[in-house]
C-alpha atoms as a PDB file:
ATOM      1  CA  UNK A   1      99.385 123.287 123.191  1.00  0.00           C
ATOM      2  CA  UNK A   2      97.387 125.830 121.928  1.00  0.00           C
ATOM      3  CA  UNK A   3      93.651 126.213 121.303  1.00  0.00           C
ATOM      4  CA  UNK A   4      94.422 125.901 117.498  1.00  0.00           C
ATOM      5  CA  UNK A   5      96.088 122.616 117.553  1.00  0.00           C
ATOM      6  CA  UNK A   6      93.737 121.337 120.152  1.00  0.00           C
ATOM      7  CA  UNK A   7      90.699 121.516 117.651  1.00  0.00           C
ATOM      8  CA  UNK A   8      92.759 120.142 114.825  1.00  0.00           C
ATOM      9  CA  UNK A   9      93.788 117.013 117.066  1.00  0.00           C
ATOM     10  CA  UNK A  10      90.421 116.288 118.282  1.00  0.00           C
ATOM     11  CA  UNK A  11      88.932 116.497 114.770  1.00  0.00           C
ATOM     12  CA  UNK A  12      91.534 114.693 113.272  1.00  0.00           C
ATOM     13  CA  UNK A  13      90.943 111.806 116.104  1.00  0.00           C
ATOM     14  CA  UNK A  14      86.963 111.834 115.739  1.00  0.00           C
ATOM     15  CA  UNK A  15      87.519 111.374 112.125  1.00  0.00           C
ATOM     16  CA  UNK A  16      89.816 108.548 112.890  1.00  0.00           C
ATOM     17  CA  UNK A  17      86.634 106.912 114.373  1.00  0.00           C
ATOM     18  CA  UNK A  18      84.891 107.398 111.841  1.00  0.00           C
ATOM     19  CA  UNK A  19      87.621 105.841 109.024  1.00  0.00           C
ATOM     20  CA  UNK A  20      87.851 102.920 111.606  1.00  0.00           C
ATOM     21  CA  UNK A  21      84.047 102.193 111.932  1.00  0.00           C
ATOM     22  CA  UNK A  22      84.219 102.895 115.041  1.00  0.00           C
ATOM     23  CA  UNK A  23      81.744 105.418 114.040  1.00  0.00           C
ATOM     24  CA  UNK A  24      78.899 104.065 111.732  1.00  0.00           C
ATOM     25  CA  UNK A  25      77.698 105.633 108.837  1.00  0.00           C
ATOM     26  CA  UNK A  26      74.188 107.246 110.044  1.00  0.00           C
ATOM     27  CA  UNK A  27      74.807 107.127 113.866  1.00  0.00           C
ATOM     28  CA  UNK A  28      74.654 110.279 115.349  1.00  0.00           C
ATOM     29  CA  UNK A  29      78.378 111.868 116.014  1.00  0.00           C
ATOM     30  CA  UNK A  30      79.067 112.479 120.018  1.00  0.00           C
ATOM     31  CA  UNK A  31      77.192 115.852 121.299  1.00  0.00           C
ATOM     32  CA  UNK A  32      78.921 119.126 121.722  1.00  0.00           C
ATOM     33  CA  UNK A  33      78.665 117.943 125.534  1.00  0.00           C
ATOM     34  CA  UNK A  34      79.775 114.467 124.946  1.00  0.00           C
ATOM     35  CA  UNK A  35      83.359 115.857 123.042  1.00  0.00           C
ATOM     36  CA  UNK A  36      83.274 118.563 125.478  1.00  0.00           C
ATOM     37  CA  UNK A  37      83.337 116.129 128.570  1.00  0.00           C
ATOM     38  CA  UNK A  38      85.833 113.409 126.852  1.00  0.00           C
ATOM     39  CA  UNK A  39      88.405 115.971 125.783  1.00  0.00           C
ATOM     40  CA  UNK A  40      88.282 118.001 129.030  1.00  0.00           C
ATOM     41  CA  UNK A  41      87.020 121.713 126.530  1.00  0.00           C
ATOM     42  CA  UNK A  42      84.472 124.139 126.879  1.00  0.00           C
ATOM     43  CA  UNK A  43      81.184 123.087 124.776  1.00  0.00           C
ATOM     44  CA  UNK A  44      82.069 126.212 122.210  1.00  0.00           C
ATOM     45  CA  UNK A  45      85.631 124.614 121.124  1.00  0.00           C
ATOM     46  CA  UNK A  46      83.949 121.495 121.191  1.00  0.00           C
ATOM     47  CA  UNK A  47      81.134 123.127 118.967  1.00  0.00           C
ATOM     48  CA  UNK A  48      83.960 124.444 116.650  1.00  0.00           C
ATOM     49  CA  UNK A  49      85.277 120.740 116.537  1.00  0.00           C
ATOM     50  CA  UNK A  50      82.131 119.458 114.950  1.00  0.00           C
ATOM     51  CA  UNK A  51      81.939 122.352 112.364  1.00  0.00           C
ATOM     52  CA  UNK A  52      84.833 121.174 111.063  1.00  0.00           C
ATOM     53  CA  UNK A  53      84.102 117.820 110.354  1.00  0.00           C
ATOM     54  CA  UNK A  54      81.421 119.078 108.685  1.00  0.00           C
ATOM     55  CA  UNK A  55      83.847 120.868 106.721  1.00  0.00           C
ATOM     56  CA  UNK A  56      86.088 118.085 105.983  1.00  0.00           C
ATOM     57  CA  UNK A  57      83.168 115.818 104.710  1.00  0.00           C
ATOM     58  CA  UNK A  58      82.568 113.325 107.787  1.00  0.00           C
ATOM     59  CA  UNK A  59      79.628 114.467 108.796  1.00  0.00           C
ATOM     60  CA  UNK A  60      76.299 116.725 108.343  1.00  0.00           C
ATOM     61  CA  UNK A  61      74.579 118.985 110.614  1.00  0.00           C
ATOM     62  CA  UNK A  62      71.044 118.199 111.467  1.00  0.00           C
ATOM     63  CA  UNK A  63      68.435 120.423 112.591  1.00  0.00           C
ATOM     64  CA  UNK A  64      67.550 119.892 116.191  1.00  0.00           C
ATOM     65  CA  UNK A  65      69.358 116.476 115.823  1.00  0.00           C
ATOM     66  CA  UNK A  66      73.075 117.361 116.548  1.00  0.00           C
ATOM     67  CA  UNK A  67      75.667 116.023 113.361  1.00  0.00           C
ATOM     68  CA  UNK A  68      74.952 112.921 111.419  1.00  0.00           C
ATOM     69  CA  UNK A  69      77.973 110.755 110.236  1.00  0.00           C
ATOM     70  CA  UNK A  70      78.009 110.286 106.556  1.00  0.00           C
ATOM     71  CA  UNK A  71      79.293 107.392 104.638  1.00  0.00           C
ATOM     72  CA  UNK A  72      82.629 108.640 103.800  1.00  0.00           C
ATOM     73  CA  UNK A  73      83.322 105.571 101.163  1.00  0.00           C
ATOM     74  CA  UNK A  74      80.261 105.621  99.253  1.00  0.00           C
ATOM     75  CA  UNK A  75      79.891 109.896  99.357  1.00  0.00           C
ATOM     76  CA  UNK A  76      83.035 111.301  99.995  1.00  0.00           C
ATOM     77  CA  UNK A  77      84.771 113.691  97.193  1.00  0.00           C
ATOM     78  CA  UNK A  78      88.765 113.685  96.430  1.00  0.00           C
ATOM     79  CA  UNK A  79      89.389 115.634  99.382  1.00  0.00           C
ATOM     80  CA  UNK A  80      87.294 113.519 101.712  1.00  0.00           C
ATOM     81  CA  UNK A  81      89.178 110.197 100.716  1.00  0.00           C
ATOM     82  CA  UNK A  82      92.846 111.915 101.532  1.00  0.00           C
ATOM     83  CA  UNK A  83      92.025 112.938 104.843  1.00  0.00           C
ATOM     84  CA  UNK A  84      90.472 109.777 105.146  1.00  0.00           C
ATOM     85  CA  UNK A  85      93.611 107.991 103.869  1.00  0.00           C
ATOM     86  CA  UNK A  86      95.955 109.850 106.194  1.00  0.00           C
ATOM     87  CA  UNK A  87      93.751 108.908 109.038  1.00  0.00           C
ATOM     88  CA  UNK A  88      93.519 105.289 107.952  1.00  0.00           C
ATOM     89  CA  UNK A  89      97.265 105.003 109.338  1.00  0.00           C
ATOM     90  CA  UNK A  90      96.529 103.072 111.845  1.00  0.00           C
ATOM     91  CA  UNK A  91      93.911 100.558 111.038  1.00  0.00           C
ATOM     92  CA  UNK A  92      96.649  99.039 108.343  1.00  0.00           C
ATOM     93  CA  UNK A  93      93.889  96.677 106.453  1.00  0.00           C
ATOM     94  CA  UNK A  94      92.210  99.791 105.557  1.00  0.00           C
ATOM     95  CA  UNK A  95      94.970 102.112 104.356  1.00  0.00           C
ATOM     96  CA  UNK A  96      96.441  99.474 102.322  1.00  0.00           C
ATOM     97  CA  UNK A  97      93.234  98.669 100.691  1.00  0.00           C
ATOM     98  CA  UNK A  98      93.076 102.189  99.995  1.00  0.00           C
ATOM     99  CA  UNK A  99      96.583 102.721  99.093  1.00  0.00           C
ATOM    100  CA  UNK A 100      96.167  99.881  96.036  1.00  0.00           C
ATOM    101  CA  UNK A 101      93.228 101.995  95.001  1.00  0.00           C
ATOM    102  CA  UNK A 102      95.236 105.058  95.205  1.00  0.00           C
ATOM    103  CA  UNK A 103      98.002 103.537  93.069  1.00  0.00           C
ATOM    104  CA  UNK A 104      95.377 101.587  90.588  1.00  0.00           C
ATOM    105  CA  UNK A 105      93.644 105.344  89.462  1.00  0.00           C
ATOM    106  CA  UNK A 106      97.398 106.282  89.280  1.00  0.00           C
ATOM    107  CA  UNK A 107      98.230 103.479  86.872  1.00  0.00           C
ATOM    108  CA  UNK A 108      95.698 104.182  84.461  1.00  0.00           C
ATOM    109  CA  UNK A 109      95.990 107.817  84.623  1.00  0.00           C
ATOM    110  CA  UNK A 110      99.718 107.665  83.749  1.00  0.00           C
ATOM    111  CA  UNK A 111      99.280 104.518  81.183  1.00  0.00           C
ATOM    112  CA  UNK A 112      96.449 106.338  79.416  1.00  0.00           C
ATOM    113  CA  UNK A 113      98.624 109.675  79.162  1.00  0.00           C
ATOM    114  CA  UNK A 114     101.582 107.753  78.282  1.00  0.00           C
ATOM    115  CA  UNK A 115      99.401 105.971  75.314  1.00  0.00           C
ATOM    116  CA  UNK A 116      97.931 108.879  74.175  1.00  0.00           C
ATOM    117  CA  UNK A 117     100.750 110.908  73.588  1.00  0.00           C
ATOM    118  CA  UNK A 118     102.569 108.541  71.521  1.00  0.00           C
ATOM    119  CA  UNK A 119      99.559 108.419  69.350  1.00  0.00           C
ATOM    120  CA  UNK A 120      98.754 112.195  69.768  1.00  0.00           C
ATOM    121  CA  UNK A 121      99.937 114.741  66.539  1.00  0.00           C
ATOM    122  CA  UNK A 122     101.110 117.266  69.585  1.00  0.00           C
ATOM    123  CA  UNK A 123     104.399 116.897  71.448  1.00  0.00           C
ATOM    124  CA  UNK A 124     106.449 118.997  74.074  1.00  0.00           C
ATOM    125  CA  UNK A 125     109.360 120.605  73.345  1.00  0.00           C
ATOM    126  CA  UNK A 126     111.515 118.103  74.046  1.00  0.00           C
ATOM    127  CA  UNK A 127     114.316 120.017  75.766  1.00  0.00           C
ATOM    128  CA  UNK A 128     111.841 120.900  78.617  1.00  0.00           C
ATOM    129  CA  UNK A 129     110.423 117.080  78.936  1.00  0.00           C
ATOM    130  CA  UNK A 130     114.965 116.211  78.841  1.00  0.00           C
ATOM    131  CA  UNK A 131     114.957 118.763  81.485  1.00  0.00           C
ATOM    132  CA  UNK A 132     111.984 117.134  83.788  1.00  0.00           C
ATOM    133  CA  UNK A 133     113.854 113.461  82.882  1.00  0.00           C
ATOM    134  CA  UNK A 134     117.411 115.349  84.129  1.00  0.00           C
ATOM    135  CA  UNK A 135     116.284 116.829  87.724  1.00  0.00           C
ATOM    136  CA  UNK A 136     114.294 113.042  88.424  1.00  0.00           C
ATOM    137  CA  UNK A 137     117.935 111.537  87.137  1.00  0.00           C
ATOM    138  CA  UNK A 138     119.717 113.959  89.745  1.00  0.00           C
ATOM    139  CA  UNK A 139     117.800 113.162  92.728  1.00  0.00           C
ATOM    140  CA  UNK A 140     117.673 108.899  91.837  1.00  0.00           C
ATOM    141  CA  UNK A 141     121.451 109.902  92.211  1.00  0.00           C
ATOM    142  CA  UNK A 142     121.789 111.384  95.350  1.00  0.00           C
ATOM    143  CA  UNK A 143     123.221 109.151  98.230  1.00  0.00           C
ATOM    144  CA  UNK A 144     119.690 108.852 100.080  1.00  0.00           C
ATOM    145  CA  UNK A 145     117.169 110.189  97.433  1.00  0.00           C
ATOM    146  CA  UNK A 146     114.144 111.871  99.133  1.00  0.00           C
ATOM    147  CA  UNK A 147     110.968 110.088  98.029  1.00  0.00           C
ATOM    148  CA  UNK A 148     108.863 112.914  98.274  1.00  0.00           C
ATOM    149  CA  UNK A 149     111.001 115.055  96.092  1.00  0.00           C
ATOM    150  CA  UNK A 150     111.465 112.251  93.343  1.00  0.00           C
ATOM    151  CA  UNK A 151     107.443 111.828  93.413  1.00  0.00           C
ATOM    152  CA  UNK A 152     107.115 115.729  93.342  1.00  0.00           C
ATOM    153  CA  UNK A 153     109.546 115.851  89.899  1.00  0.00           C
ATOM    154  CA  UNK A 154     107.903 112.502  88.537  1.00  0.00           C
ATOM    155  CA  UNK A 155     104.165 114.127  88.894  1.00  0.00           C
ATOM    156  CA  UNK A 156     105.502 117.148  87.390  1.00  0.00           C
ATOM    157  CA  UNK A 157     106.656 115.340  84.400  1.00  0.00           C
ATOM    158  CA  UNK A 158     103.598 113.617  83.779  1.00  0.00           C
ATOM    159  CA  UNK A 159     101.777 116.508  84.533  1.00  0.00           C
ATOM    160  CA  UNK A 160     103.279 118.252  81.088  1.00  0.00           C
ATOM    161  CA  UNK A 161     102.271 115.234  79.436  1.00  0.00           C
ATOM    162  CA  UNK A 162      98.990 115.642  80.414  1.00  0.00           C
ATOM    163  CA  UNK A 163      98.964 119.411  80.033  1.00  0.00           C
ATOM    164  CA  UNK A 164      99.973 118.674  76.319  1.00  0.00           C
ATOM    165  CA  UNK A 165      96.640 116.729  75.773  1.00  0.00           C
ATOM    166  CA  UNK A 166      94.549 118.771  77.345  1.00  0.00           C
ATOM    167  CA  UNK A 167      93.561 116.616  79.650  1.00  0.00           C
ATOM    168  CA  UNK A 168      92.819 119.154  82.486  1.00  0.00           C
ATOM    169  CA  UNK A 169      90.648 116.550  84.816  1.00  0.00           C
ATOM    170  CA  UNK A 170      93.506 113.549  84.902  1.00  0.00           C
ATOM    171  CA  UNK A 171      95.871 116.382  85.678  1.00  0.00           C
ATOM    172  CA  UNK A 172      93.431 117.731  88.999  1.00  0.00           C
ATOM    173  CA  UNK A 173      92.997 114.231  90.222  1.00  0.00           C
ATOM    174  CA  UNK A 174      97.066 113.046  89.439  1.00  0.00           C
ATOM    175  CA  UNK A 175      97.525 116.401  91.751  1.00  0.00           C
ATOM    176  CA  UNK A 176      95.547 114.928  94.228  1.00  0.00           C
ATOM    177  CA  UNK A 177      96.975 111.625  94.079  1.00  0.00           C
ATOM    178  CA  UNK A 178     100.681 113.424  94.718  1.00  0.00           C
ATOM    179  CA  UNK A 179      99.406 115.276  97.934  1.00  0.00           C
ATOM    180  CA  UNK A 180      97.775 111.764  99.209  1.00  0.00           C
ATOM    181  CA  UNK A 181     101.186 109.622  98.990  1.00  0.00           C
ATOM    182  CA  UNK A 182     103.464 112.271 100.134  1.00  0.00           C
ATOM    183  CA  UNK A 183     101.368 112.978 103.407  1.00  0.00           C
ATOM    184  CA  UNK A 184     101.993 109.525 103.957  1.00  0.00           C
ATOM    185  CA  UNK A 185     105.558 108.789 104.847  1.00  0.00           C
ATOM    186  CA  UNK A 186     104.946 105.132 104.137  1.00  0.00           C
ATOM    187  CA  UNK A 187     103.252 105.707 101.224  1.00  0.00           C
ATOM    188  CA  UNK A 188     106.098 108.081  99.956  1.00  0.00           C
ATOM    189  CA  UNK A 189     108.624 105.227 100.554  1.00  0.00           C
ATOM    190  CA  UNK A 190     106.387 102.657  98.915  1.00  0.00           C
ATOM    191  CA  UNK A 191     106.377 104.101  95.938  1.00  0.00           C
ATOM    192  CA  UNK A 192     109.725 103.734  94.896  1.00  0.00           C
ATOM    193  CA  UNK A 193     109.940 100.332  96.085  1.00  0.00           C
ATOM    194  CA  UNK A 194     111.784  99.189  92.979  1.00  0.00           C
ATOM    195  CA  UNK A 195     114.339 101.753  93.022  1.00  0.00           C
ATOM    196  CA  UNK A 196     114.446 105.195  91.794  1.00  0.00           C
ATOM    197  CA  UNK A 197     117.061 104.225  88.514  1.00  0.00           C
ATOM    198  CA  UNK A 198     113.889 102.077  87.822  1.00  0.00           C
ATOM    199  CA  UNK A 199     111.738 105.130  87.212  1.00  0.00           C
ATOM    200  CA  UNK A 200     114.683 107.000  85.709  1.00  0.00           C
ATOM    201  CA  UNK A 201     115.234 104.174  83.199  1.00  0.00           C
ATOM    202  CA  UNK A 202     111.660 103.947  81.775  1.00  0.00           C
ATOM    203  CA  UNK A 203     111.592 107.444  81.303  1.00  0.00           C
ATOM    204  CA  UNK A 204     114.487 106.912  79.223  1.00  0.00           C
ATOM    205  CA  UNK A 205     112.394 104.064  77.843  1.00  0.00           C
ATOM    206  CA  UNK A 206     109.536 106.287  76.688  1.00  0.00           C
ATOM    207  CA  UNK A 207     111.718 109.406  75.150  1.00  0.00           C
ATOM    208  CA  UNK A 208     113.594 106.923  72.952  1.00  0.00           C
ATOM    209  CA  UNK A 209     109.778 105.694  71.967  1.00  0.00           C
ATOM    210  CA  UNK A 210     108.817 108.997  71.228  1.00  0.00           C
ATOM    211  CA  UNK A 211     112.064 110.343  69.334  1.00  0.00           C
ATOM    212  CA  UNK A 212     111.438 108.261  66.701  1.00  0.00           C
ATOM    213  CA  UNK A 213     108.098 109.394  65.857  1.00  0.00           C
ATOM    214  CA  UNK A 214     106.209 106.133  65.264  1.00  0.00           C
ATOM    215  CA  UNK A 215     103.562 104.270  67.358  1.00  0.00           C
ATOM    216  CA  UNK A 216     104.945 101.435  68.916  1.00  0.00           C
ATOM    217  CA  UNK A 217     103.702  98.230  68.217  1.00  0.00           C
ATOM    218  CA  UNK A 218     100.874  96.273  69.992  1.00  0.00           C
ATOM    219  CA  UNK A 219     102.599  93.728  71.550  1.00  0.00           C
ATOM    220  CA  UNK A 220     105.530  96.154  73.029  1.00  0.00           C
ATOM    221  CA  UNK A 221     102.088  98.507  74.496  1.00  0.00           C
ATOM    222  CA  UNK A 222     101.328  95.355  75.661  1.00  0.00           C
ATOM    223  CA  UNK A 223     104.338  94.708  77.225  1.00  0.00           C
ATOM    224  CA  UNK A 224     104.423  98.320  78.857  1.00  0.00           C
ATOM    225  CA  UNK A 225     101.037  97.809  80.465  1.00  0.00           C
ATOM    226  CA  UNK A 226     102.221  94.700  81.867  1.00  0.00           C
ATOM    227  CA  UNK A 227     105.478  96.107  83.405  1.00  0.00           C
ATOM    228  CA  UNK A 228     103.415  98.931  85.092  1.00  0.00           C
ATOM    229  CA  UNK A 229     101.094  96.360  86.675  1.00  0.00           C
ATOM    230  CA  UNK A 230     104.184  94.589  88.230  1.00  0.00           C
ATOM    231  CA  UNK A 231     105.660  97.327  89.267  1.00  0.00           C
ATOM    232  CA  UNK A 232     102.657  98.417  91.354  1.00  0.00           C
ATOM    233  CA  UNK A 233     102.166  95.714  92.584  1.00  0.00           C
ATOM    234  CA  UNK A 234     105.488  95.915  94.261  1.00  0.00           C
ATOM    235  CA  UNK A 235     104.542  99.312  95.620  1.00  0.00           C
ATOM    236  CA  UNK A 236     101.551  98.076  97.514  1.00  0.00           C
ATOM    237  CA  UNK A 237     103.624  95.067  98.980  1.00  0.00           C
ATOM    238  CA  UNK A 238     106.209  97.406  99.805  1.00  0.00           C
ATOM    239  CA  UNK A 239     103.747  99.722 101.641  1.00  0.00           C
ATOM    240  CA  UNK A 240     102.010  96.515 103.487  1.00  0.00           C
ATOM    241  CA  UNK A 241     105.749  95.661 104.665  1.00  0.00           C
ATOM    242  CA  UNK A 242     105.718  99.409 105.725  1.00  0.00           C
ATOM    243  CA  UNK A 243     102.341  99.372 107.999  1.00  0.00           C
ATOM    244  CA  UNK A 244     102.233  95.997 109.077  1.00  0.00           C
ATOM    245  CA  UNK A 245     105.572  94.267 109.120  1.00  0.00           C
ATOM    246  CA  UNK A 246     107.503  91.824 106.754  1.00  0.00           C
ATOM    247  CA  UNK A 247     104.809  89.262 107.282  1.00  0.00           C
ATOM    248  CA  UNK A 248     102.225  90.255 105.341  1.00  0.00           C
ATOM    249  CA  UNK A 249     101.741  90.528 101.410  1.00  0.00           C
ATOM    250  CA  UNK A 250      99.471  91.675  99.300  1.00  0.00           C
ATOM    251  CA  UNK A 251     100.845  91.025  95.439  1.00  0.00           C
ATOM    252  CA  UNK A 252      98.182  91.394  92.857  1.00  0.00           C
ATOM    253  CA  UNK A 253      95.700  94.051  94.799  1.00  0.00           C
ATOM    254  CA  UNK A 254      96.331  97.215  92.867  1.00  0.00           C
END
C-alpha cells in the first residue's frame, strides 16, 4: 500500500468519526502523536493526515491547540456534505437521512426548471433536447442498464434545461448532486427504483407538453408535482432497502 493511499484511508476513516459523532463538534481531533501511534506512521504523515481534513472541511487548525472539529452539518459547504455523505455509508440512519435531503433539493431543482421552461418565451432546439431523450431511451433499453450512466444522461438533459434559463447556480448544485449519488453505489441504484422506462416515459411526457406551445393547466402542474413526490419517495425506500435490509421503510421522508 503506498504512502499515498495510506493518508487518503486514514483521513477518509477520521472523517468517518467525525460523520458518526464519534467525534463531537468542538472536541479537539486526535494529536499528530495520537494518529501517529493508532495507525502505526511517522508523526509527519500523520501531520499530513490532519492537513487534509482541514482541507476537506472537518476540521480547523488552532494555534498552539492542535485541530478543532467543526460542525460539519451546520457549516459545511457542497463539497463538505458529499464527502460527508460517502462516509455516512455505514452509519445507515444517517446516510439515508441525508440521501432524502439529497433527493428533496433534487426535486425542486428539476420541478422548478421543468415549470419554468414551459412558461419561459426561450426553448432549445428541440432536435438536441430529442437527442438527450434518445441516448437516456438507449441505455433504459439495454439488458442491465448502468445506473450511473442513465443518471449521467438524465443530469445532462436537465442540465440544458437549465442552461436555457440561465439558471447557472441550480445547474452548479444539480452537478453536485450527480457526483454525490453516483459515488454511492446504493444511491446510484436507488434512484431508478421505479424503472428506467419510467424516466424515459415522462420525458416523453414533458416534450409532448412543450410541442404544443401552451402552459399546461393548473391542475395537470399539480398533478406533475405530485407524481415527482411519489416517485422520490420510492427512491429513498429503495435506498433504505439498499443500506439496511428489506425491513426498514422510510415512505414520505424526502
Amino acid at each position: 500500500m503506498g504512502a499515498r493511499t495510506v493518508v487518503a484511508d486514514v483521513a477518509d476513516e477520521l472523517a468517518r468519526r467525525v460523520a458518526s459523532g464519534r467525534y463531537a463538534p468542538g472536541d479537539l481531533m486526535p494529536s499528530v502523536r495520537g494518529v501517529a501511534e493508532e495507525f502505526g506512521m511517522n508523526r509527519a504523515t500523520a501531520q499530513l493526515i490532519l492537513g487534509r481534513l482541514e482541507s476537506y472541511g472537518f476540521a480547523h487548525a488552532r494555534r498552539g491547540k492542535g485541530f478543532t472539529i467543526r460542525d460539519v452539518r451546520e457549516e459545511g459547504g457542497v463539497e463538505v456534505y458529499r464527502r460527508l455523505f460517502r462516509l455516512s455509508m455505514p452509519t445507515p440512519d444517517l446516510a439515508i437521512a441525508m440521501f432524502g435531503d439529497i433527493v428533496a433539493m433534487e426535486r425542486q431543482i428539476l420541478f422548478d426548471a421543468l415549470l419554468s421552461y414551459t412558461t419561459a418565451r426561450q426553448r432549445i432546439d428541440r432536435t438536441i433536447l430529442e437527442h438527450n431523450i434518445e441516448t437516456l431511451e438507449s441505455l433504459a433499453r439495454e439488458a442491465n442498464p448502468d445506473p450511473v450512466r442513465m443518471l449521467a444522461a438524465e443530469v445532462a438533459l436537465i442540465r440544458r434545461l437549465l442552461g436555457a434559463l440561465g439558471h447557472t447556480m441550480q445547474r452548479a448544485v444539480l452537478n453536485s448532486i450527480g457526483e454525490m449519488i453516483t459515488e454511492v453505489p446504493e444511491a446510484a441504484a436507488a434512484y431508478f427504483a421505479a424503472g428506467p422506462e419510467l424516466h424515459v416515459g415522462t420525458w416523453r411526457a414533458l416534450a409532448r407538453v412543450w410541442d404544443t406551445g401552451t402552459c399546461p393547466s393548473p391542475a395537470r402542474i399539480e398533478q406533475f408535482e405530485a407524481l415527482f413526490v411519489v416517485f422520490h419517495e420510492r427512491v429513498v425506500d429503495r435506498f433504505a432497502v439498499l443500506v439496511t435490509g428489506p425491513t426498514e421503510s422510510v415512505s414520505g421522508a424526502a
